[in-house]
C-alpha atoms as a PDB file:
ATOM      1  CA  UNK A   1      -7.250  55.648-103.649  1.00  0.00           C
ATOM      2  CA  UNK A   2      -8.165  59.039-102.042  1.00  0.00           C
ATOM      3  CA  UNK A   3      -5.338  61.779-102.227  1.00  0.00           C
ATOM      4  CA  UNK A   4      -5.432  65.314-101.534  1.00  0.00           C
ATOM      5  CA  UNK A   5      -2.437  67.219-102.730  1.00  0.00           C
ATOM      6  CA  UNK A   6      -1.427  70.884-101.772  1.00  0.00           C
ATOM      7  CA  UNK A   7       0.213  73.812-103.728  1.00  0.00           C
ATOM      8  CA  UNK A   8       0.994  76.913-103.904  1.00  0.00           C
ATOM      9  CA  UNK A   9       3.134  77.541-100.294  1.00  0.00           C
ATOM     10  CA  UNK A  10       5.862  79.443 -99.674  1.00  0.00           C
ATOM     11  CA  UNK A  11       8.225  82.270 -98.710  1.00  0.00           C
ATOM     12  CA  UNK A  12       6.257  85.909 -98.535  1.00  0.00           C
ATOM     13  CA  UNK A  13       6.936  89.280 -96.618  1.00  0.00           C
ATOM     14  CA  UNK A  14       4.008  90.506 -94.396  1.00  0.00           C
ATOM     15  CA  UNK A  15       1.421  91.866 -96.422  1.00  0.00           C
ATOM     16  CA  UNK A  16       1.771  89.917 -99.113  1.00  0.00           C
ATOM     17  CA  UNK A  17      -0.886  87.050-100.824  1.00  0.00           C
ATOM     18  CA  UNK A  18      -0.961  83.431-101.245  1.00  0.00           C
ATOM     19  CA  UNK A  19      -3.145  81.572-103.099  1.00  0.00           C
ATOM     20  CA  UNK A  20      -3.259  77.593-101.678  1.00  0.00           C
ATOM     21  CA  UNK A  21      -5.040  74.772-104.083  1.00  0.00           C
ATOM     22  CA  UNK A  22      -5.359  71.417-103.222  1.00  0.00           C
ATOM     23  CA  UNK A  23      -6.367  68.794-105.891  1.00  0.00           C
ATOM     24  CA  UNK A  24      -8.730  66.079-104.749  1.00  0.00           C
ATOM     25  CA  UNK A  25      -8.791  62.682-106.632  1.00  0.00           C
ATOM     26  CA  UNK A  26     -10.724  59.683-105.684  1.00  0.00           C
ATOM     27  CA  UNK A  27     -13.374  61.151-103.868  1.00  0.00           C
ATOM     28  CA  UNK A  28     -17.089  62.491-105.501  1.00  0.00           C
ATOM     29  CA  UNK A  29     -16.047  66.041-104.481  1.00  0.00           C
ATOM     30  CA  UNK A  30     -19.410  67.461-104.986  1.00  0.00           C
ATOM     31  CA  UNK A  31     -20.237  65.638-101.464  1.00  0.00           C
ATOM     32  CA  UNK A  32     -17.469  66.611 -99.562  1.00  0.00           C
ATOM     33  CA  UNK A  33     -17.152  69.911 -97.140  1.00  0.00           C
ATOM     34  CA  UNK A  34     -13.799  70.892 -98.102  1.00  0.00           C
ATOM     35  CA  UNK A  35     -11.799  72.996 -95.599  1.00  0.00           C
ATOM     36  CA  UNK A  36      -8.340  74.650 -94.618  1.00  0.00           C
ATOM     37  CA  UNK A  37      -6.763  73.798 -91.600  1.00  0.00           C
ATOM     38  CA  UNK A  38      -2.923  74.995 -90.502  1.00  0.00           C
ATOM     39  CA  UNK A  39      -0.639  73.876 -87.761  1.00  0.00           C
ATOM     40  CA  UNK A  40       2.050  76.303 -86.191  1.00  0.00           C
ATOM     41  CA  UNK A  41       5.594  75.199 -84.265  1.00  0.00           C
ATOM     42  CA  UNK A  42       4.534  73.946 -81.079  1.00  0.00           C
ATOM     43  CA  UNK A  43       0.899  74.458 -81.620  1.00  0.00           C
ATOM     44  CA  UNK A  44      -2.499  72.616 -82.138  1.00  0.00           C
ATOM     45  CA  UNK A  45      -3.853  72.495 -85.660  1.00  0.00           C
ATOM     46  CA  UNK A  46      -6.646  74.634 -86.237  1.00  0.00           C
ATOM     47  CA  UNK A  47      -9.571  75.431 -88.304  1.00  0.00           C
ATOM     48  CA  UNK A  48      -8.953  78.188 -90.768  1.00  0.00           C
ATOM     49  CA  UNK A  49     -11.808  77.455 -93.594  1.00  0.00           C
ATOM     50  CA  UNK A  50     -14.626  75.571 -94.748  1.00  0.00           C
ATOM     51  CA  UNK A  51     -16.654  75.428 -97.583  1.00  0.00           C
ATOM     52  CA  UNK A  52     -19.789  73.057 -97.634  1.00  0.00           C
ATOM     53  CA  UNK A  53     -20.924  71.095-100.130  1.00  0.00           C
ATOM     54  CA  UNK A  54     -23.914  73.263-100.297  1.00  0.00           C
ATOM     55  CA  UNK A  55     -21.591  77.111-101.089  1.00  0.00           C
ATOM     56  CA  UNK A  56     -21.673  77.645 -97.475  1.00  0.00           C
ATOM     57  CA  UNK A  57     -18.138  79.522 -96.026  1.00  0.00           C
ATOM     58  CA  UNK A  58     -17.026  79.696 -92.782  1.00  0.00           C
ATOM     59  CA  UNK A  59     -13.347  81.487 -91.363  1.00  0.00           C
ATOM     60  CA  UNK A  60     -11.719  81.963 -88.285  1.00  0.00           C
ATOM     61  CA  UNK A  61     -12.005  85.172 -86.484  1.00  0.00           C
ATOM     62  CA  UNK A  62      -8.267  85.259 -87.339  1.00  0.00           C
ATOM     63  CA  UNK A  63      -8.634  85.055 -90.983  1.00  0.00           C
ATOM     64  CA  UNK A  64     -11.991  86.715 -91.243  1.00  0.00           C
ATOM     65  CA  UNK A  65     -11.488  89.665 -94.090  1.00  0.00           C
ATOM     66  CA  UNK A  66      -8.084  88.614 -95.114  1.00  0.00           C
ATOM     67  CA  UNK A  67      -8.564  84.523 -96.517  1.00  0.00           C
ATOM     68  CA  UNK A  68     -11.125  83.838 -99.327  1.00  0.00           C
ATOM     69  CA  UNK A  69     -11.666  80.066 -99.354  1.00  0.00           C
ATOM     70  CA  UNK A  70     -13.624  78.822-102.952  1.00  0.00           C
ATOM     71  CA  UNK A  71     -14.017  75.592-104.816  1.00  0.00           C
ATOM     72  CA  UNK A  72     -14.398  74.180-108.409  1.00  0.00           C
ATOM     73  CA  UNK A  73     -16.434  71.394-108.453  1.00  0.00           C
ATOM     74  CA  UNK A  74     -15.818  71.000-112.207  1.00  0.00           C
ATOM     75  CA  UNK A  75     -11.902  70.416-111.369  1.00  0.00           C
ATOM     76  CA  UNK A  76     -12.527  68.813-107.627  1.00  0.00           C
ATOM     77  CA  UNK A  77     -10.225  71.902-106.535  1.00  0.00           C
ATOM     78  CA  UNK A  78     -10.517  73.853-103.357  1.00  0.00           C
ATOM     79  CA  UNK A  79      -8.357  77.180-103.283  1.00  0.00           C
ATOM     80  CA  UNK A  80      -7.432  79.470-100.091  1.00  0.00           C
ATOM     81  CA  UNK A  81      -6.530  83.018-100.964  1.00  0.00           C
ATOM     82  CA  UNK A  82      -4.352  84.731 -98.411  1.00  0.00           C
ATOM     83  CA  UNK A  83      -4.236  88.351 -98.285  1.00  0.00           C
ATOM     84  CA  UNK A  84      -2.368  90.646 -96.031  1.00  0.00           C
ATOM     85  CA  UNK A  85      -0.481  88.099 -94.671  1.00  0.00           C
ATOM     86  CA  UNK A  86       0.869  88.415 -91.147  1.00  0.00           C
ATOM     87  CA  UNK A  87       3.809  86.318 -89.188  1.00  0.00           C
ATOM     88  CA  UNK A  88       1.409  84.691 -87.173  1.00  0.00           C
ATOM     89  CA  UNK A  89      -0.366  83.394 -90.594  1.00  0.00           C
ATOM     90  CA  UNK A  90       3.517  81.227 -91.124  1.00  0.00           C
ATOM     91  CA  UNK A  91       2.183  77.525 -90.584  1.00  0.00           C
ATOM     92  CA  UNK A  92       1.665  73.973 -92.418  1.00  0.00           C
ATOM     93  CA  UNK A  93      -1.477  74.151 -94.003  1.00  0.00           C
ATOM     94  CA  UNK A  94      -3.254  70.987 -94.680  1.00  0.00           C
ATOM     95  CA  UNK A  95      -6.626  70.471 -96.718  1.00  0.00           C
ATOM     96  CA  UNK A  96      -9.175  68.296 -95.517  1.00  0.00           C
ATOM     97  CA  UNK A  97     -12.236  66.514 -97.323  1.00  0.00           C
ATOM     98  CA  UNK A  98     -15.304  65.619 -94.972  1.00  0.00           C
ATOM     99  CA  UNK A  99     -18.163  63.234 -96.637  1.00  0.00           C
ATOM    100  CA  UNK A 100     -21.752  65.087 -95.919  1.00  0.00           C
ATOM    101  CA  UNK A 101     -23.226  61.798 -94.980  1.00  0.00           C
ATOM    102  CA  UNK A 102     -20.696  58.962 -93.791  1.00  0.00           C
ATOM    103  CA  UNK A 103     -17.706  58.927 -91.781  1.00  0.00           C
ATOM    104  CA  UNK A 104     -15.139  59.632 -94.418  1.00  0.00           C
ATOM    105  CA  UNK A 105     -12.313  61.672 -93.765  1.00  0.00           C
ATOM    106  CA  UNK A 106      -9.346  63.154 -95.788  1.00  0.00           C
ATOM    107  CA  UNK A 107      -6.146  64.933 -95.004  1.00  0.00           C
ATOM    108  CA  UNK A 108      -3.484  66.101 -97.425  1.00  0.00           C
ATOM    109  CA  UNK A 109       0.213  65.913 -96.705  1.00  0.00           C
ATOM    110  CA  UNK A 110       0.329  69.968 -95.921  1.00  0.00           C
ATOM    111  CA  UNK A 111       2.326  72.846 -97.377  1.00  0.00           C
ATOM    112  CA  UNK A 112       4.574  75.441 -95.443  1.00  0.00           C
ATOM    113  CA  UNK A 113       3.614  78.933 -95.724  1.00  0.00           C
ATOM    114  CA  UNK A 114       5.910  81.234 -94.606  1.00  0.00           C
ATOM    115  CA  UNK A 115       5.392  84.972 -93.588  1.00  0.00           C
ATOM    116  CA  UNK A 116       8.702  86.769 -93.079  1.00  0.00           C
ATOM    117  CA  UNK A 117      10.929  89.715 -94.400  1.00  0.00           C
END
């Protein structure tokens, strides 16, 4: 049984940091592009972050400078760090595991980050 499961949400004023993990079990992680995706009130959900099976990052232009995403293959753990976190930034975030080869595709059940003072 696949499961993703996400950590580390919450409350924080603008400006302040984040760090997201999300635990993969069930899956050979190594093979998976992990990534970060977030879904505001009333919006679409978007990309935020990947990071390839082969250390290969990509971010949003909205992100870009302020979210670090990394992984631990060793603990099949992907991580987002959020820095100087704005409003707009307040969201579900959801991690998502993508097999390199097949289609084989994994969502966690999200965590709410909020950005407010």
């Amino acid at each position: 049984q696949v499961q993703l499961v996400e950590s580390g949400g919450g409350l924080v004023q603008p400006g302040g940091s984040l760090r997201l993990s999300c635990a993969a079990s069930g899956i050979i992680f190594s093979i998976y592009t992990m990534a970060w995706y977030r879904q505001a009130p009333g919006k679409q959900r978007e990309l935020v972050a990947t990071f390839t099976s082969g250390s290969s990052t990509n971010y949003a232009d909205s992100v870009k400078g302020r979210f670090t995403i990394s992984r631990d293959n060793a603990k099949n753990t992907v991580y987002l760090q959020m820095n100087s976190l704005k409003s707009e930034d307040t969201a579900v975030y959801y991690c998502n595991a993508e097999h390199l080869f097949e289609v084989k595709n994994y969502w966690g059940q999200g965590t709410q980050v909020t950005v407010s003072s």
